[in-house]
N, C-alpha and C. Protein backbone atom coordinates (compact mmCIF):
# COMPACT_ATOMS: atom_id res chain seq x y z
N UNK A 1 -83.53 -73.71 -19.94
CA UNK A 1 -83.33 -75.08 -20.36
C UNK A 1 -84.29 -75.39 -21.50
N UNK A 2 -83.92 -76.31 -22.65
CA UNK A 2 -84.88 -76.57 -24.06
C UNK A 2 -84.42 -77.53 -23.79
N UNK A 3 -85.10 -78.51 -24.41
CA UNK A 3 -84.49 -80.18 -24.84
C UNK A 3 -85.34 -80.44 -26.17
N UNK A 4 -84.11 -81.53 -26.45
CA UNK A 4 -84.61 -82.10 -27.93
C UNK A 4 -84.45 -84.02 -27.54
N UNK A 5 -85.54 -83.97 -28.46
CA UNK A 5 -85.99 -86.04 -28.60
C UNK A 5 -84.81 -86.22 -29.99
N UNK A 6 -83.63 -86.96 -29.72
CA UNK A 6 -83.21 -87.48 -30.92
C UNK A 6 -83.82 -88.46 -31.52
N UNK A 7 -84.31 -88.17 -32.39
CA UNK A 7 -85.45 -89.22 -33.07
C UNK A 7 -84.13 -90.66 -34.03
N UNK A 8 -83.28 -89.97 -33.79
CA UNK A 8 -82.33 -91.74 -34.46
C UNK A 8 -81.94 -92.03 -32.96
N UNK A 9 -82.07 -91.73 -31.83
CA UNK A 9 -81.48 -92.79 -30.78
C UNK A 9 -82.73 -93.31 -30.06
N UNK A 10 -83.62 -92.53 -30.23
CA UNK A 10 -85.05 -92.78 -29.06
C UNK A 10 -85.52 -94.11 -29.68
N UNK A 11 -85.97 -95.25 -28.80
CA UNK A 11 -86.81 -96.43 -29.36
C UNK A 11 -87.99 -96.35 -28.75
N UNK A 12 -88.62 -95.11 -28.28
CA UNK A 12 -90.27 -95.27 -28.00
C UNK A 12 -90.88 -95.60 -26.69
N UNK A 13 -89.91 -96.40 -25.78
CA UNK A 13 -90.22 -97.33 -24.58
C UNK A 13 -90.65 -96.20 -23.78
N UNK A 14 -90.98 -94.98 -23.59
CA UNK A 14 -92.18 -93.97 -22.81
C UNK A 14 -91.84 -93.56 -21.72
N UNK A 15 -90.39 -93.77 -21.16
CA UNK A 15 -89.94 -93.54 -19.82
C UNK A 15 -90.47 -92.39 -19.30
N UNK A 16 -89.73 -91.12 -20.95
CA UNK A 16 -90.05 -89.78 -20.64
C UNK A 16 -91.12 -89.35 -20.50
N UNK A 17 -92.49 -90.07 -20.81
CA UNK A 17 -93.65 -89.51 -20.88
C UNK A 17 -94.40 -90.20 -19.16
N UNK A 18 -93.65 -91.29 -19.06
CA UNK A 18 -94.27 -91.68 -17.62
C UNK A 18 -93.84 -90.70 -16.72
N UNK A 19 -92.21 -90.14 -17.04
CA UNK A 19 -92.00 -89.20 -15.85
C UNK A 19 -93.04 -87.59 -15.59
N UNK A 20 -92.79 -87.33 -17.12
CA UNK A 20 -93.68 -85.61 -16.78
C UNK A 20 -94.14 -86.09 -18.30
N UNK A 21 -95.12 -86.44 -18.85
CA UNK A 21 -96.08 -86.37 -19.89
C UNK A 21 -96.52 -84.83 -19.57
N UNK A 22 -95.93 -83.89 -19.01
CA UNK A 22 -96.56 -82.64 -19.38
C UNK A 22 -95.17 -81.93 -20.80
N UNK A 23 -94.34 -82.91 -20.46
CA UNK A 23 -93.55 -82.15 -21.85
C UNK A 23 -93.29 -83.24 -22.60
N UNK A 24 -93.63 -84.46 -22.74
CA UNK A 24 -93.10 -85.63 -23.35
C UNK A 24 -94.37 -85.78 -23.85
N UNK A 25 -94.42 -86.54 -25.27
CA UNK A 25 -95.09 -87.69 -25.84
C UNK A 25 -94.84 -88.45 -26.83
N UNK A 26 -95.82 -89.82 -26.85
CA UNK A 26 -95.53 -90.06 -27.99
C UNK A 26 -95.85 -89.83 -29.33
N UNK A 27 -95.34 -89.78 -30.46
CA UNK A 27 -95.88 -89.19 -31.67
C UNK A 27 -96.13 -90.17 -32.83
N UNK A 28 -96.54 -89.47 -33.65
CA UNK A 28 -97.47 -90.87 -34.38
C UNK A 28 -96.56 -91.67 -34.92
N UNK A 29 -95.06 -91.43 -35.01
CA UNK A 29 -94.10 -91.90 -35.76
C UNK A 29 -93.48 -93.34 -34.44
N UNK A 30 -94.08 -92.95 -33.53
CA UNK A 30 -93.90 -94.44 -32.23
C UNK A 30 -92.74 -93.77 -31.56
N UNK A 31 -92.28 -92.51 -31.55
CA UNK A 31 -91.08 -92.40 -31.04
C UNK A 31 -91.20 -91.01 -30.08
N UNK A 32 -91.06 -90.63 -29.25
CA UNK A 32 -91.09 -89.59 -28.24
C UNK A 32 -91.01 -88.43 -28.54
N UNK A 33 -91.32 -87.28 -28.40
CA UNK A 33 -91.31 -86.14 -28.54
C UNK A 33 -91.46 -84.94 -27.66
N UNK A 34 -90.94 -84.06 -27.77
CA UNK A 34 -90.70 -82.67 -26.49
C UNK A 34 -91.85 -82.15 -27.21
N UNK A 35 -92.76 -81.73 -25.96
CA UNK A 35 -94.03 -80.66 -26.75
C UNK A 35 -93.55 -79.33 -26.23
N UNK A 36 -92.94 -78.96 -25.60
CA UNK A 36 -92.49 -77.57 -25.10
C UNK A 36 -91.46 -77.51 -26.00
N UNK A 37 -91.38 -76.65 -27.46
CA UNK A 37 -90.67 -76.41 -28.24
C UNK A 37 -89.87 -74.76 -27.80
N UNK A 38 -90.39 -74.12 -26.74
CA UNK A 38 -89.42 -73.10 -26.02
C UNK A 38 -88.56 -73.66 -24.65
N UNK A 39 -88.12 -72.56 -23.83
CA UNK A 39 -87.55 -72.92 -22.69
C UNK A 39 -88.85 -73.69 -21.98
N UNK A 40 -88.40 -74.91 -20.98
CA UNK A 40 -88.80 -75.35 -20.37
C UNK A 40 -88.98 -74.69 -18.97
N UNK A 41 -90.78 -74.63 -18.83
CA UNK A 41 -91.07 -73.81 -17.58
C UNK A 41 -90.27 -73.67 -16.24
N UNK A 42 -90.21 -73.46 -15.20
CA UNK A 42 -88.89 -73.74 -13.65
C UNK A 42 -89.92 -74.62 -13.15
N UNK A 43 -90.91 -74.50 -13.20
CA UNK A 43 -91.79 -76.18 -12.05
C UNK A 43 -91.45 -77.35 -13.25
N UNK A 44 -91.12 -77.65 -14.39
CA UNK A 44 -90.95 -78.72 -14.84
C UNK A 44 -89.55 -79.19 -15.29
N UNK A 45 -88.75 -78.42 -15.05
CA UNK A 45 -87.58 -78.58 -14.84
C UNK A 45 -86.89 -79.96 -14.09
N UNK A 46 -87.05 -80.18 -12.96
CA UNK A 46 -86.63 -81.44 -11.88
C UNK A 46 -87.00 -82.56 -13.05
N UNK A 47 -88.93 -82.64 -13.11
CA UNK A 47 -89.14 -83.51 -14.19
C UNK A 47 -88.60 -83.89 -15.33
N UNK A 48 -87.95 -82.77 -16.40
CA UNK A 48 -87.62 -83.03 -17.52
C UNK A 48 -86.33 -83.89 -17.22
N UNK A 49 -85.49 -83.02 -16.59
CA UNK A 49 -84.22 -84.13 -15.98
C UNK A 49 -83.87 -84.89 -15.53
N UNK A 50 -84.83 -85.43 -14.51
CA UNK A 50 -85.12 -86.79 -14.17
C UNK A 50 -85.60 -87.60 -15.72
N UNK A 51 -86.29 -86.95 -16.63
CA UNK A 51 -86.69 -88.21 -17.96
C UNK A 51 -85.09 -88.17 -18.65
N UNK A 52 -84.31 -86.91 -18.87
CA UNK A 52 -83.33 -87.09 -19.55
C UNK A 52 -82.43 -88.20 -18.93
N UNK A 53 -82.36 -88.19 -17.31
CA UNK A 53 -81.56 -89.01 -16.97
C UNK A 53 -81.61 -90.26 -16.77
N UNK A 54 -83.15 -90.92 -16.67
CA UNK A 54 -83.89 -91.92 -17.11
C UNK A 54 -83.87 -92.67 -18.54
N UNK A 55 -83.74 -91.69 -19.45
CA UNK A 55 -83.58 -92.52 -20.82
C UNK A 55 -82.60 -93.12 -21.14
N UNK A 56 -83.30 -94.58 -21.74
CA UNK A 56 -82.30 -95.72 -21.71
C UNK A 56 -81.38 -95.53 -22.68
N UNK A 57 -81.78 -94.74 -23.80
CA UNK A 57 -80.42 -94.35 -24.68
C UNK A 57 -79.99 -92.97 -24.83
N UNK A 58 -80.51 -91.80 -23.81
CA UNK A 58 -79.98 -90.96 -23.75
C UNK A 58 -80.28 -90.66 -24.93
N UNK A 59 -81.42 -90.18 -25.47
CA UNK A 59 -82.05 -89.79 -26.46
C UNK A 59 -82.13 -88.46 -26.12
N UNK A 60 -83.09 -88.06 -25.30
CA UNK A 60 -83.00 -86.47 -24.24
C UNK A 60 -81.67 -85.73 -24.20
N UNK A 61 -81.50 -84.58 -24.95
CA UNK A 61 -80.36 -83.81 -24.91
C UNK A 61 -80.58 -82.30 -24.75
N UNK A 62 -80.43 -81.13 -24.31
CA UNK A 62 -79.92 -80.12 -23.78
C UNK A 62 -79.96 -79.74 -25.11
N UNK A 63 -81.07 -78.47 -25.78
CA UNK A 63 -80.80 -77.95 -27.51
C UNK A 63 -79.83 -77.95 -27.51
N UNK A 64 -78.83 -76.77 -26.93
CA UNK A 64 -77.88 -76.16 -26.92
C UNK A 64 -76.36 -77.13 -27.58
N UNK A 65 -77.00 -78.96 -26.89
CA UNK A 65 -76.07 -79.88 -27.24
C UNK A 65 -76.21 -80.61 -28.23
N UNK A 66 -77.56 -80.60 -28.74
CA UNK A 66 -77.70 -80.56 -29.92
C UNK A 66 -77.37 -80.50 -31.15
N UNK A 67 -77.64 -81.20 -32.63
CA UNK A 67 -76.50 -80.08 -34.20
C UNK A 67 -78.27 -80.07 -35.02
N UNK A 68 -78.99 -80.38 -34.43
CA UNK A 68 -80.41 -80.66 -35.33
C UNK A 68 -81.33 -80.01 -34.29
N UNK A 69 -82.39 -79.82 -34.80
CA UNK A 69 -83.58 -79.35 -34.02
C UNK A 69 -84.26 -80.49 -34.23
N UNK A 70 -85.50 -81.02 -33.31
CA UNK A 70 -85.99 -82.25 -33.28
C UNK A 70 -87.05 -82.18 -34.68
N UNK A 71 -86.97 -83.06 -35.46
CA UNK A 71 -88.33 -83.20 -36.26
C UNK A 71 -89.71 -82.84 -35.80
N UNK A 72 -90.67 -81.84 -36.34
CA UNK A 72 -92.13 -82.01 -35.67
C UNK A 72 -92.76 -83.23 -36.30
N UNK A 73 -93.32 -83.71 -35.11
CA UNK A 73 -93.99 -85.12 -35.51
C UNK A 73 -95.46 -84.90 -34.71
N UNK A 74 -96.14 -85.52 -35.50
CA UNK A 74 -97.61 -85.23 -35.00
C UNK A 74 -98.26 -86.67 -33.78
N UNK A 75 -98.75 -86.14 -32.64
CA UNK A 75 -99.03 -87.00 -32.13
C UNK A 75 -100.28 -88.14 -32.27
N UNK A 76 -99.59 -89.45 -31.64
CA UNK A 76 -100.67 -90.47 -31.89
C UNK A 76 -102.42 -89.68 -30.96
């Protein structure tokens, strides 16, 4: 499993980082970001999908479903 932050749907509100801030943050641009830029470990798995399914605009997407790779954005 990979995931990507669509940086045109995400508005910042931190859901994903309250759920597992071990793969979420925010970045200096105010908008969320995946720090696990490979597969996502098997213990953080439940977590990541619970934030994907948590986000209010379904920003959180599956690379694979993806057409962009997420922008690197540097964190706040």
């Amino acid at each position: 499993m990979k995931v990507v932050v669509n940086q045109d749907a995400c508005i910042g509100c931190g859901a994903c980082v309250a759920i597992c801030e071990d793969a979420f943050e925010i970045a200096a641009n105010g908008l969320s970001s995946c720090k696990i830029k490979e597969e996502i470990p098997n213990e953080l798995e439940d977590a990541v999908t619970d934030a994907m399914n948590s986000c209010p605009t379904g920003a959180i997407v599956l690379a694979e479903d993806s057409k962009e790779e997420e922008p690197v954005a540097e964190a706040a």
